[in-house]
Protein backbone atom coordinates (compact mmCIF):
# COMPACT_ATOMS: atom_id res chain seq x y z
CA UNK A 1 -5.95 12.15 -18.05
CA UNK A 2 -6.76 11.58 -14.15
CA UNK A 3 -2.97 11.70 -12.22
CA UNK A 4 -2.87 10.72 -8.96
CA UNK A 5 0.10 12.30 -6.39
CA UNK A 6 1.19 10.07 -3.69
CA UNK A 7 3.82 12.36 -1.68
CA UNK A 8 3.16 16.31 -1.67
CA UNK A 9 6.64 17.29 -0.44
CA UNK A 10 9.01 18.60 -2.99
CA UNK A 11 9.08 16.22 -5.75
CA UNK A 12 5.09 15.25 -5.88
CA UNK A 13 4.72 18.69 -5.25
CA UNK A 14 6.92 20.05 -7.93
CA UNK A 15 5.60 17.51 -10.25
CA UNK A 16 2.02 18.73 -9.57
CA UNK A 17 3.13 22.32 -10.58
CA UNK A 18 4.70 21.50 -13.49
CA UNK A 19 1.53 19.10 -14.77
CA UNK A 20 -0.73 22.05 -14.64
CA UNK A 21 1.31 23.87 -17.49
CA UNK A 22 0.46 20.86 -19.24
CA UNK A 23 -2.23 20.09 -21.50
CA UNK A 24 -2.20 16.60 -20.72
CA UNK A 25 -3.63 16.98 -17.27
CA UNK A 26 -7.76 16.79 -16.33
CA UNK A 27 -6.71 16.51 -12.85
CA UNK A 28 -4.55 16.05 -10.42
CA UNK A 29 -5.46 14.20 -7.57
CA UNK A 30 -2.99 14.14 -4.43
CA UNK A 31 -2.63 11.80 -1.05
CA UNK A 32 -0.17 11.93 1.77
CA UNK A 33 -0.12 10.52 5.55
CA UNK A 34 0.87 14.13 6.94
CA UNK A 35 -2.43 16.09 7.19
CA UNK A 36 -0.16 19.58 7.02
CA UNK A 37 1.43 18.57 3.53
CA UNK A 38 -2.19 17.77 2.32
CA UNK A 39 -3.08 21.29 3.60
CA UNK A 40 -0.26 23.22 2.65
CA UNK A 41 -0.44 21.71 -1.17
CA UNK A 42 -4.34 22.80 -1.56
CA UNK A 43 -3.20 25.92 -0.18
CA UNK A 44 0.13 26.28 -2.35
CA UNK A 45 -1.48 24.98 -5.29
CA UNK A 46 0.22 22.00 -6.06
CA UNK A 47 -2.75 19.71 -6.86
CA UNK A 48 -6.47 19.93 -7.25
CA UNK A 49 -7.93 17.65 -4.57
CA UNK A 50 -6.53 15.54 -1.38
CA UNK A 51 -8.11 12.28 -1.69
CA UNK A 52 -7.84 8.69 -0.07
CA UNK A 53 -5.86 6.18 -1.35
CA UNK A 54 -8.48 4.19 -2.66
CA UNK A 55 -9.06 7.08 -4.95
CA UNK A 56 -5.57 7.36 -6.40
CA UNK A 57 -5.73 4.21 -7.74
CA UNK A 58 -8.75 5.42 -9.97
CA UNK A 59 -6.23 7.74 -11.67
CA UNK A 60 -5.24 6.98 -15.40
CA UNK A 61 -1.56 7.46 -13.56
CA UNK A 62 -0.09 7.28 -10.34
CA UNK A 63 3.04 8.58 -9.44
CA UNK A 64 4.98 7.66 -6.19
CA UNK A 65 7.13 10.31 -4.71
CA UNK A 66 7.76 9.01 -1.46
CA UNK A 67 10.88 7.22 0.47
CA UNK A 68 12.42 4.29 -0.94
CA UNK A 69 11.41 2.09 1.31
CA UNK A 70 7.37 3.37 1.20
CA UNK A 71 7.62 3.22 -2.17
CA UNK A 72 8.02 -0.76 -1.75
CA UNK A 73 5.16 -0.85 0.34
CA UNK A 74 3.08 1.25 -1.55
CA UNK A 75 3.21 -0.65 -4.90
CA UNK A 76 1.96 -4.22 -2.67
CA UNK A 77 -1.20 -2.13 -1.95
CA UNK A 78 -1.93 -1.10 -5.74
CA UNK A 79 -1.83 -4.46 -6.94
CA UNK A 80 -5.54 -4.55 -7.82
CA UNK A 81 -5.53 -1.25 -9.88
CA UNK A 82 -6.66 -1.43 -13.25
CA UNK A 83 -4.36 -3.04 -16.28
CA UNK A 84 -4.72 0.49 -17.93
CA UNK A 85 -3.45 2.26 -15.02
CA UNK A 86 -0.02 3.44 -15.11
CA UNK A 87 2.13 3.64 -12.16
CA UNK A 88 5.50 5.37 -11.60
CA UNK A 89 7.77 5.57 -9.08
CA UNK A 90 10.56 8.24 -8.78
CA UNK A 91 12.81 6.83 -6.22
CA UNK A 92 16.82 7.43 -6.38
CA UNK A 93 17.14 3.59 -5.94
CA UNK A 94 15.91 1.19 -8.32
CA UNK A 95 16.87 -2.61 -8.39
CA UNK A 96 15.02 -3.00 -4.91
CA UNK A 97 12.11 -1.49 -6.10
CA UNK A 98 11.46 -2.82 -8.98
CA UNK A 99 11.75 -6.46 -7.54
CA UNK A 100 9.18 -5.61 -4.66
CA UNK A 101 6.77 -4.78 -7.55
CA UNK A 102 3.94 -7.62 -7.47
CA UNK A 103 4.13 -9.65 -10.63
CA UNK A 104 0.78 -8.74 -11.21
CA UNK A 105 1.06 -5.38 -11.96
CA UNK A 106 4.66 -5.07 -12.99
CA UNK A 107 3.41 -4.35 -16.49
CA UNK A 108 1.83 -1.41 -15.10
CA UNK A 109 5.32 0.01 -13.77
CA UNK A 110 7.82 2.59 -14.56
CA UNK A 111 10.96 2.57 -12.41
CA UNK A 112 12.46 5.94 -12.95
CA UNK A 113 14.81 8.29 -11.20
CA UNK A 114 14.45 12.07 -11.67
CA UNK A 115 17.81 13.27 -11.35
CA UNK A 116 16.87 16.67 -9.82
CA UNK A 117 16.18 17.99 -6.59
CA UNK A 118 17.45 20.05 -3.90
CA UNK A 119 18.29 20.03 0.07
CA UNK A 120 14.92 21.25 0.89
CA UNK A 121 11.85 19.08 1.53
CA UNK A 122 8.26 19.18 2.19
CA UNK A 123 5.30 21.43 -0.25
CA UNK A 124 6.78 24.58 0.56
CA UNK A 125 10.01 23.63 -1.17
CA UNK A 126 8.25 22.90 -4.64
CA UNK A 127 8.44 24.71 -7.36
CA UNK A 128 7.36 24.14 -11.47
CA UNK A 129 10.51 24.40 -12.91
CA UNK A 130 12.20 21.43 -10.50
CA UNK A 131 12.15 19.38 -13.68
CA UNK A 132 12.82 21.69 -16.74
CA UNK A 133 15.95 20.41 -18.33
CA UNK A 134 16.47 17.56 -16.19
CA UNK A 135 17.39 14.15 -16.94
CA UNK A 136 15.05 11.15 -16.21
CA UNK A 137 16.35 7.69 -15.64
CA UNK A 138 13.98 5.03 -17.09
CA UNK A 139 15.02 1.45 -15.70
CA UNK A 140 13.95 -2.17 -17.14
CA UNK A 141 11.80 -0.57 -19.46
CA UNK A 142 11.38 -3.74 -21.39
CA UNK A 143 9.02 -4.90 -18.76
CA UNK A 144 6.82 -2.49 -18.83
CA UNK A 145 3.92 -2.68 -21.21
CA UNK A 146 4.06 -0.04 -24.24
CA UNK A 147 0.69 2.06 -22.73
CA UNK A 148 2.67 2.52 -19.96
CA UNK A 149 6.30 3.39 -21.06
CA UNK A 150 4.80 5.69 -23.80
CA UNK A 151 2.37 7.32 -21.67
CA UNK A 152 5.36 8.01 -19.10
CA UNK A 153 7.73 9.21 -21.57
CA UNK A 154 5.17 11.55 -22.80
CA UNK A 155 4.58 12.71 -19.40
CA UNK A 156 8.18 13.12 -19.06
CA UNK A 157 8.98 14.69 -22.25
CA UNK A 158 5.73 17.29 -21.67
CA UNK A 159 7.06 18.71 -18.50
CA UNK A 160 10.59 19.47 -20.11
CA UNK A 161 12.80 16.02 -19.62
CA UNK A 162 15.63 14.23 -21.14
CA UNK A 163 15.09 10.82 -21.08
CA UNK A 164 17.96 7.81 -21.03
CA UNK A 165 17.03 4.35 -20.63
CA UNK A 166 19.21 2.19 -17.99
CA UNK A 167 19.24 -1.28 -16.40
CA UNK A 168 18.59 -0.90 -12.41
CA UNK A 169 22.06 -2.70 -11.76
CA UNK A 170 23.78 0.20 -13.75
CA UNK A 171 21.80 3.03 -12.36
CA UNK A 172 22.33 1.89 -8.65
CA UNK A 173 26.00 1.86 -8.95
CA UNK A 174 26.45 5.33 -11.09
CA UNK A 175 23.88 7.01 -8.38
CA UNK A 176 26.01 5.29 -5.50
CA UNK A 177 29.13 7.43 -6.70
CA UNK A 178 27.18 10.59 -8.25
CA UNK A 179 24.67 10.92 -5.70
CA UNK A 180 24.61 9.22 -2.75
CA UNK A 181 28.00 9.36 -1.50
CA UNK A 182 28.07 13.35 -2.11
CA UNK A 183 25.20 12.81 1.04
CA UNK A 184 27.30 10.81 2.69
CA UNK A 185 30.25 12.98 3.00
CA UNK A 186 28.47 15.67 3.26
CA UNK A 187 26.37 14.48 6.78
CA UNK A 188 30.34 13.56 7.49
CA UNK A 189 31.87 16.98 6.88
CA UNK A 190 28.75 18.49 8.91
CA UNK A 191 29.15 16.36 11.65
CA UNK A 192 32.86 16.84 12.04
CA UNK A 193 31.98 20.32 12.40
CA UNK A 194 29.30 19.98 15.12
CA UNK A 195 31.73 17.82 16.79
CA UNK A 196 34.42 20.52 17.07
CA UNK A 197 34.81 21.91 20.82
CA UNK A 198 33.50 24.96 19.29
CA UNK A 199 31.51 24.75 16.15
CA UNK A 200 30.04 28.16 16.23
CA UNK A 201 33.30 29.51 16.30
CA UNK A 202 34.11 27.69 13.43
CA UNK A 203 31.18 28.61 11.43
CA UNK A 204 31.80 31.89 11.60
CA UNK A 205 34.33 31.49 9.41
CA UNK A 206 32.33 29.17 6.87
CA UNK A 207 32.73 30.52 3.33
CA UNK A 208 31.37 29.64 -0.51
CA UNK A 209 33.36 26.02 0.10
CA UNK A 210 32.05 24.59 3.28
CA UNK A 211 28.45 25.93 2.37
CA UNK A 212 28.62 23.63 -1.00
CA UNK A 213 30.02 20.87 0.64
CA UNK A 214 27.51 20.86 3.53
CA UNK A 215 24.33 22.32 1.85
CA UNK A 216 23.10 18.26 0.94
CA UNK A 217 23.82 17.59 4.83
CA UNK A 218 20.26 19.68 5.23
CA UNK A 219 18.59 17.28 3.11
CA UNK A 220 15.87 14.85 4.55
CA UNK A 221 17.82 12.36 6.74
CA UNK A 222 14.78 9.77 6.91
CA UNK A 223 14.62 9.95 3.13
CA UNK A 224 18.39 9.44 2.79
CA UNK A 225 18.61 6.32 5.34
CA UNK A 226 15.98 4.48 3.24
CA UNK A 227 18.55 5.59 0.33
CA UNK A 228 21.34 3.96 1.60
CA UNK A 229 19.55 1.10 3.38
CA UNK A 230 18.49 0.01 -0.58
CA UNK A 231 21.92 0.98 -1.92
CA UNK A 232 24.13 -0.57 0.72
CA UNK A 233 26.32 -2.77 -1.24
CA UNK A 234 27.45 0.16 -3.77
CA UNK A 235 27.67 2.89 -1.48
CA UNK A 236 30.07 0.90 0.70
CA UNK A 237 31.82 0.00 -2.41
CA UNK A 238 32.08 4.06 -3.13
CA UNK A 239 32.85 4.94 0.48
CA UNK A 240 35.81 2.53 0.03
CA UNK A 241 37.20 4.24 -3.20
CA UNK A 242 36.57 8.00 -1.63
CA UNK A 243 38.37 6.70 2.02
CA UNK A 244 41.55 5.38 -0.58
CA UNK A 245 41.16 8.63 -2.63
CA UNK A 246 41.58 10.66 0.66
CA UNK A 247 43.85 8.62 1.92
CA UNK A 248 46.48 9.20 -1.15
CA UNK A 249 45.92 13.10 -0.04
CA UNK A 250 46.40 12.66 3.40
CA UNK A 251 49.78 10.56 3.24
CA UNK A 252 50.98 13.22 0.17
CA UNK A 253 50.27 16.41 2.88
CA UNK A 254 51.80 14.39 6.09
CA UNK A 255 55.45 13.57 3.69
CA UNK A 256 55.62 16.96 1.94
CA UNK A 257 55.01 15.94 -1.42
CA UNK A 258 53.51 18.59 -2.53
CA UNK A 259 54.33 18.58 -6.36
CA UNK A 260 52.60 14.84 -6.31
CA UNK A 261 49.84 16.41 -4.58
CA UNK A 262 49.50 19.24 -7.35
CA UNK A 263 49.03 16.55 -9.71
CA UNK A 264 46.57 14.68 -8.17
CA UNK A 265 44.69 17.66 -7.62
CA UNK A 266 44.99 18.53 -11.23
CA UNK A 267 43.73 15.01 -12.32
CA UNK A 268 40.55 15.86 -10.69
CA UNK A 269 39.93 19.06 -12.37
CA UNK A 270 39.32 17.43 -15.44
CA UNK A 271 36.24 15.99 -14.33
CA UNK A 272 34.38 19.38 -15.02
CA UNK A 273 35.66 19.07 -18.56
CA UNK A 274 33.34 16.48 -19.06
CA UNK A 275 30.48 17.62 -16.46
């Protein structure tokens, strides 16, 4: 099976790694608009050959690992690729996506969201074991033809993911709360930082805590405006219940009740009972 690549920073790249322990894979084509990501993954290894676009929709499969919001323009320009061709996109939204798909070829589609990745972007940041143990979010699978979905699962399954089938309305709200707001607050907490009279003072003193809480802050921020440009409604909706949440801890520390505050800090320990 042909696989064509469109994106060659850390997910396409990743994903091209972790194809060629496969035995699935003939080859594995890749495009991408910056000429030093097409260099750097021939050089790095992440795919076989940089080709044109016109070329990746030859491929047997095409995955999209791009922005959100080139992801919806890319699938309008494979709308005359073959009825046997199966394409996948592996954006963290979905319910915008999948209705920019052209009716056309929405048999042809997979909406699914990798839930992996890190802060780092580009080819250098890829490596083959990005999606080992992972989960993959399939959405609207029942409009998707059975070539397709199977072929994707199989894909899926082959490079060592769990698989759990979702509607996009669902998935957009759970990844508002589990995964887009953590950016959010975390490009807050950074920036209250940087706009400290003196942040390198205060970073100095930056231990384990503010390092988590700020690592996702170093994370694309063109990729995660498209993100919350297609997720608006429920990340405001989460923003709302975090701003209440830290309000309740705010008004408990300014009035000294510090027992109440205890237990509300306990409730939220018992969140990593379940995680």
């Amino acid at each position: 099976m042909k696989i064509g690549i469109v994106g060659l920073g850390l997910m396409g790249g990743s994903l091209g790694l972790a194809l060629k322990e496969t035995k699935l894979v003939s080859k594995i084509l890749g495009f991408d608009h910056n000429l030093t990501h097409c260099e750097d993954a021939l050089k790095l290894g992440l795919i076989d050959e940089i080709v044109s676009f016109e070329d990746i929709k030859k491929c047997n499969m095409i995955f999209l690992a791009i922005p959100v919001e080139a992801i919806k323009k890319s699938v309008s320009l494979l709308e005359d690729v073959d009825k046997n061709t199966t394409i996948v996109d592996l954006g963290s939204t979905k319910e915008d996506i999948i209705r920019s798909v052209p009716s056309k070829i929405r048999k042809n589609f997979v909406a699914a969201h990798p839930m992996t990745g890190t802060e780092k972007f580009g080819p250098q940041a890829a490596f083959k074991t990005l999606y080992q143990d992972k989960i993959v979010v399939i959405c609207d699978s029942q409009n998707s033809a059975e070539l397709h979905k199977d072929r994707a699962i199989q894909i899926f399954s082959h490079i060592g993911m769990k698989i759990v089938f979702m509607n996009s309305k669902e998935h957009d709200k759970h990844a508002s709360f589990i995964s887009h707001l953590p950016h959010a607050i975390s490009y807050a907490l950074a920036n209250s930082v940087i706009g400290q009279e003196d942040p390198k003072s205060i970073l100095l003193l930056a231990a384990g805590g503010f390092q988590d809480m700020s690592r996702l802050a170093k994370s694309s921020p063109k990729m995660w405006s498209d993100i919350f440009k297609q997720n608006r409604e429920n990340l405001l909706e989460s923003i709302e219940i975090f701003e209440k949440e830290l309000s309740k801890c705010k008004e408990m520390i300014q009035n000294e009740k510090f027992e109440e505050l205890e237990e509300w800090m306990g409730s939220a320990t018992t969140l990593h009972k379940i995680l």
